[in-house]
C-alpha atoms as a PDB file:
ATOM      1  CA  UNK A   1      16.546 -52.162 -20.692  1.00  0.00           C
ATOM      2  CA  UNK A   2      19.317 -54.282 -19.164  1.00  0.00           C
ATOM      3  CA  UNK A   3      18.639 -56.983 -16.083  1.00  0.00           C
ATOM      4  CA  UNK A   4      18.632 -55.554 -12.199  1.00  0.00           C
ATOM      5  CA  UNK A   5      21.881 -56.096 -10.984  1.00  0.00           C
ATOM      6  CA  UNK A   6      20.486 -57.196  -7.704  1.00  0.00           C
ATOM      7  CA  UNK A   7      18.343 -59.737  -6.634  1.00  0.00           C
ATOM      8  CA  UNK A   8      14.660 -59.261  -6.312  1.00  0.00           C
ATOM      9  CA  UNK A   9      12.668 -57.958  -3.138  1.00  0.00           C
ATOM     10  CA  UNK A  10      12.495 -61.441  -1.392  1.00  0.00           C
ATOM     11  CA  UNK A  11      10.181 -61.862   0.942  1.00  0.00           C
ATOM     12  CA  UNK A  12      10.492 -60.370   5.128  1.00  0.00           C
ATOM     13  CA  UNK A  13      12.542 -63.334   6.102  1.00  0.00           C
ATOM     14  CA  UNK A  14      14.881 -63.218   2.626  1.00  0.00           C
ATOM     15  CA  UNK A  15      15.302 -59.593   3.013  1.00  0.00           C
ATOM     16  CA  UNK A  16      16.466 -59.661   7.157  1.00  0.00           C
ATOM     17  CA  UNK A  17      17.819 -63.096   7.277  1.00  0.00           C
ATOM     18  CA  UNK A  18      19.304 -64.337   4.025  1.00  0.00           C
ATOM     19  CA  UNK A  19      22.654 -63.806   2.381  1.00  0.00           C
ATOM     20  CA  UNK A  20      21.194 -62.121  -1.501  1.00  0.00           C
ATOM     21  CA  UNK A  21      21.426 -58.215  -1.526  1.00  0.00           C
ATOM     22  CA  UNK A  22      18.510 -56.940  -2.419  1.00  0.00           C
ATOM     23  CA  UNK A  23      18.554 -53.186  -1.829  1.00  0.00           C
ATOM     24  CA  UNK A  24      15.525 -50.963  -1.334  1.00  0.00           C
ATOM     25  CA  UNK A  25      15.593 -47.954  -3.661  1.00  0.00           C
ATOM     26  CA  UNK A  26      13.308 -45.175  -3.009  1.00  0.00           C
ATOM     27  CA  UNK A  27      10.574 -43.550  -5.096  1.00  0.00           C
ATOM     28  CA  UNK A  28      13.382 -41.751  -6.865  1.00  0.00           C
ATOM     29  CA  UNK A  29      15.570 -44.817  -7.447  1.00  0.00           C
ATOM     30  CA  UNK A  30      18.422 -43.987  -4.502  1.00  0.00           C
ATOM     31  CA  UNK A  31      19.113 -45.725  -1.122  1.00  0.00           C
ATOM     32  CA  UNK A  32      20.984 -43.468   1.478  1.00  0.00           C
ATOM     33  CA  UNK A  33      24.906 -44.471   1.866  1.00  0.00           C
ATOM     34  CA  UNK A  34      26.655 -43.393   5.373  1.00  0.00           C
ATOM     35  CA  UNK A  35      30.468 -42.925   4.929  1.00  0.00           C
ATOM     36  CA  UNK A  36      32.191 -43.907   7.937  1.00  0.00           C
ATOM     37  CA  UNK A  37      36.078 -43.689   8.674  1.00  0.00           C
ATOM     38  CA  UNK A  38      36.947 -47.584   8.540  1.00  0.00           C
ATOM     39  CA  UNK A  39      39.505 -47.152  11.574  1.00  0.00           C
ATOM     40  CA  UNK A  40      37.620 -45.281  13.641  1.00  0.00           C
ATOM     41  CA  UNK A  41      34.139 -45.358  12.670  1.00  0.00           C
ATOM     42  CA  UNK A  42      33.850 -41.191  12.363  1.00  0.00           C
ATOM     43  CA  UNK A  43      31.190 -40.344  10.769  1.00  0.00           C
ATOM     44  CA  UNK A  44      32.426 -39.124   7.426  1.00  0.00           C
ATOM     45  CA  UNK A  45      29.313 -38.388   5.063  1.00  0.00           C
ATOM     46  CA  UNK A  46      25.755 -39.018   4.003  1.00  0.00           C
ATOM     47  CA  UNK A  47      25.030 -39.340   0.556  1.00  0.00           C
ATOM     48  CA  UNK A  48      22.686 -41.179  -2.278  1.00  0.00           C
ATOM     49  CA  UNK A  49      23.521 -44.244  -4.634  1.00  0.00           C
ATOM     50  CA  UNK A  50      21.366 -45.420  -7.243  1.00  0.00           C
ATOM     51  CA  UNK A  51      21.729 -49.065  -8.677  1.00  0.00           C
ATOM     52  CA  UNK A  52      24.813 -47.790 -10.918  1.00  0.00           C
ATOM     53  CA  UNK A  53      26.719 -46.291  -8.098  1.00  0.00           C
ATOM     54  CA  UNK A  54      25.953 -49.162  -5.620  1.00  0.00           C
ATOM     55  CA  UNK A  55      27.526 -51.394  -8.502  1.00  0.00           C
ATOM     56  CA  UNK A  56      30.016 -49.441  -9.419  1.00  0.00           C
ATOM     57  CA  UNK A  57      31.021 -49.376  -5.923  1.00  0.00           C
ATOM     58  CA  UNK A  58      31.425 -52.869  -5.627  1.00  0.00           C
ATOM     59  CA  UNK A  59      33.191 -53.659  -8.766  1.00  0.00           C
ATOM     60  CA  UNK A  60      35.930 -51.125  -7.897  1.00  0.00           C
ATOM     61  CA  UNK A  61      36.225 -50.691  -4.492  1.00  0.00           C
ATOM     62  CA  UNK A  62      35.842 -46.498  -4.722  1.00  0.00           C
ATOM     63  CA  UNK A  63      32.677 -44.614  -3.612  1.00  0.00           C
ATOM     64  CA  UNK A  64      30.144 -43.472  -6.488  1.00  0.00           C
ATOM     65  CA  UNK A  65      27.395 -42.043  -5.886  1.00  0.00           C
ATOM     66  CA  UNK A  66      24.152 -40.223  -7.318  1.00  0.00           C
ATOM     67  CA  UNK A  67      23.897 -36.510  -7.134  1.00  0.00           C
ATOM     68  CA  UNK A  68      19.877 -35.512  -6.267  1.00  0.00           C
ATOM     69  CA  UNK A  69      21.242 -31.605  -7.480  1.00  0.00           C
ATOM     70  CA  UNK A  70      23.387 -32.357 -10.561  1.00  0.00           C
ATOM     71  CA  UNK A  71      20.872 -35.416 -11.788  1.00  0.00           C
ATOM     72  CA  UNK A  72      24.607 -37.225 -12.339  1.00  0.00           C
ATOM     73  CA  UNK A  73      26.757 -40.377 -10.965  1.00  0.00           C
ATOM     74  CA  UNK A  74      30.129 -38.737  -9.341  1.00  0.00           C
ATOM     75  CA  UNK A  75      32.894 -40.744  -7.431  1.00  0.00           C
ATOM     76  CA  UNK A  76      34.333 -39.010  -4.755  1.00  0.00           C
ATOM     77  CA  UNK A  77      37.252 -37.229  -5.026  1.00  0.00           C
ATOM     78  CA  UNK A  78      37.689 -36.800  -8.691  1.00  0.00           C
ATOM     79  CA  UNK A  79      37.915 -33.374  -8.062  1.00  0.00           C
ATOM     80  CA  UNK A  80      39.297 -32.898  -4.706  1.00  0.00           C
ATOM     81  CA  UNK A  81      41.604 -36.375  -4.236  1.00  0.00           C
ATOM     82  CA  UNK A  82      40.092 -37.135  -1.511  1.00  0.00           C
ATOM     83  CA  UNK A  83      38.677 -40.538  -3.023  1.00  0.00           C
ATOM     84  CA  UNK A  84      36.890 -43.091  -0.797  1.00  0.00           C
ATOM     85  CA  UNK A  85      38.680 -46.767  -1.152  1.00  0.00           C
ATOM     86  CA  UNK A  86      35.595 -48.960   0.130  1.00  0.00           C
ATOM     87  CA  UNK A  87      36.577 -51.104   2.817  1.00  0.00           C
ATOM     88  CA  UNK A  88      33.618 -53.081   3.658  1.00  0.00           C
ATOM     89  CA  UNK A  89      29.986 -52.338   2.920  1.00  0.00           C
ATOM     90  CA  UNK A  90      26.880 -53.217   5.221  1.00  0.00           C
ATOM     91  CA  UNK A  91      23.325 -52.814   4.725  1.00  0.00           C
ATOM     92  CA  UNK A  92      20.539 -52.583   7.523  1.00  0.00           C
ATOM     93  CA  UNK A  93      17.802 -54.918   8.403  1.00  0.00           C
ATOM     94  CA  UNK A  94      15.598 -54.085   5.638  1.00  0.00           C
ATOM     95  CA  UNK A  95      18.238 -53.017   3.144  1.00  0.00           C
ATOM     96  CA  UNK A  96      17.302 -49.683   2.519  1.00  0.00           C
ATOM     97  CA  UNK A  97      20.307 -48.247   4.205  1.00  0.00           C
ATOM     98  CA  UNK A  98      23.881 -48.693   3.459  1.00  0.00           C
ATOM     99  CA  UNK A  99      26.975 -48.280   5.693  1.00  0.00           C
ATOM    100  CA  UNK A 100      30.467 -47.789   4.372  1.00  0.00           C
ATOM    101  CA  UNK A 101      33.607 -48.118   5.694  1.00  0.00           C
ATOM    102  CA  UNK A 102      36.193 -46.700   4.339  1.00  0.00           C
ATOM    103  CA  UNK A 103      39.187 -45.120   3.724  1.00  0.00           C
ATOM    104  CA  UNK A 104      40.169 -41.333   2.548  1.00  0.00           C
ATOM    105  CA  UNK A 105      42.641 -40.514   0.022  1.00  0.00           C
ATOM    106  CA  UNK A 106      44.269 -36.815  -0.483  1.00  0.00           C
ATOM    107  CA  UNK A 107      44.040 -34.777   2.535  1.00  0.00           C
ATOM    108  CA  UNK A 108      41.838 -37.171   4.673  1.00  0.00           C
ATOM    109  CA  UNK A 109      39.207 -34.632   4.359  1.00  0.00           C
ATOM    110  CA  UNK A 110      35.538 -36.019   3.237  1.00  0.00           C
ATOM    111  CA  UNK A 111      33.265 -32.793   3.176  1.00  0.00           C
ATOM    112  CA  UNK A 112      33.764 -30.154   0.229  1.00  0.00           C
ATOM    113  CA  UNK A 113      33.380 -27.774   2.517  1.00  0.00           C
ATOM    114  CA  UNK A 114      36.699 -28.921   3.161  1.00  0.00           C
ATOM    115  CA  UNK A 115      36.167 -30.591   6.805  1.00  0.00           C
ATOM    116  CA  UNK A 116      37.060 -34.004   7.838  1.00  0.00           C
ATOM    117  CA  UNK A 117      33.321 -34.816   8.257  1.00  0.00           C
ATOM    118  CA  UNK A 118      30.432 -33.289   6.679  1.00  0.00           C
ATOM    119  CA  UNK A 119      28.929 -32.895  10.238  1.00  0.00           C
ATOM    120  CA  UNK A 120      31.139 -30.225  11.714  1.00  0.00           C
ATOM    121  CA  UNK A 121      28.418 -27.699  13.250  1.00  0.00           C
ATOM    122  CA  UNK A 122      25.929 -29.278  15.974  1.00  0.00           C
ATOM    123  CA  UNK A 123      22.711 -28.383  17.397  1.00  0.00           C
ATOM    124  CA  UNK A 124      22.633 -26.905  21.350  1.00  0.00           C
ATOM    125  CA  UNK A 125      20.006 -29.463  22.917  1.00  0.00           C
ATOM    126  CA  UNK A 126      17.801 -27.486  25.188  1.00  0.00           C
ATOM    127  CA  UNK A 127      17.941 -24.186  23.249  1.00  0.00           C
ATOM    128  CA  UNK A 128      14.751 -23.223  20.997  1.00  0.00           C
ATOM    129  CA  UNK A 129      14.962 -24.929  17.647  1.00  0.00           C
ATOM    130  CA  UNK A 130      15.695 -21.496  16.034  1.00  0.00           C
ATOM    131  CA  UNK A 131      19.143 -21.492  18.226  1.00  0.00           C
ATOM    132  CA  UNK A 132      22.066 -20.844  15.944  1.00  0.00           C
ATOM    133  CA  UNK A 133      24.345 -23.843  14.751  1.00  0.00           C
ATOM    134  CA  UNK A 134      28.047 -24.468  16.993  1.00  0.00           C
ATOM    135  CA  UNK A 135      31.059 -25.192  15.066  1.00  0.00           C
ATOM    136  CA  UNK A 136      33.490 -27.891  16.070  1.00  0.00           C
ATOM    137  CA  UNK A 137      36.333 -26.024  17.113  1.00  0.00           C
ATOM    138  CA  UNK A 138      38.371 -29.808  16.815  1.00  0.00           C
ATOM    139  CA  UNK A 139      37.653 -30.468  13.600  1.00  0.00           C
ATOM    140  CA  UNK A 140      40.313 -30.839  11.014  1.00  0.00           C
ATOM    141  CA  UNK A 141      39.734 -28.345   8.137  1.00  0.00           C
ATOM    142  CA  UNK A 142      41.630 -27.812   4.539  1.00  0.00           C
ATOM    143  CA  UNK A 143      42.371 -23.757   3.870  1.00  0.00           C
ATOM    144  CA  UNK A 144      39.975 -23.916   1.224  1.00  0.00           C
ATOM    145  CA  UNK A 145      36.673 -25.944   0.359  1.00  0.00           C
ATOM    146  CA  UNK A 146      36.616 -27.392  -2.872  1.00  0.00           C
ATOM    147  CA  UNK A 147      33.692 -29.735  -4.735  1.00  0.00           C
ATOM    148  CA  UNK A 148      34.568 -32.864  -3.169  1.00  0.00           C
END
């Protein structure tokens, strides 16, 4: 088995106040990544990274992540283009969340459904929860969606 990459849960005060990264994985070994445009701060994509990805992500400066369906590491855009060139990367208080700004190769387009964003249907507040989803109408999409 090789050595953690990361430095060990400190304790509260190392965790929320000192410089070490020391990310919180899950049960399952992931920590949840937001993609965020690094211009503009849209919010690209939510996905998973286990301790590979996060490392991989660091050494190269492209987004890799864990896939919960596939059971595999993938970096974005190998199939689509549309890689992710990792601007800056922050974690939250506790450091079980992971912000990343970045950039979008290709098309600009982060969702394989082939939208900018991955969040391009809302929810109507004030509606019953069983209301039907609303599209945004604005939102830049390729012809046809591809597996990211």
């Amino acid at each position: 088995m090789s050595p953690p990459r990361f430095a060990s849960r400190g304790d509260h005060e190392a965790i929320e106040a000192g410089t070490l990264v020391m990310p919180k994985f899950d049960a399952d070994g992931l920590i949840v990544a937001v993609a965020v445009d690094a211009a503009t701060s849209e919010v690209l994509m939510v996905a998973h990274m286990n301790e590979e990805a996060l490392a991989r992500t660091i050494a190269s400066g492209e987004g890799w992540f864990w896939s919960r369906s596939r059971k595999e590491l993938w970096r974005k855009g190998d199939q689509s283009g549309n890689r992710l060139t990792v601007r800056e990367i922050r974690v939250d208080c506790d450091q079980d969340a992971l912000l990343l700004k970045v950039e979008v190769a290709g098309d600009g387009v982060a969702c394989h459904r082939g939208y900018r964003s991955c969040f391009y249907r809302s929810v109507v507040i004030g509606k019953p929860a069983s209301a039907s989803l609303a599209f945004d109408e604005a939102m830049p999409q390729r012809t046809a969606p591809d597996a990211g």
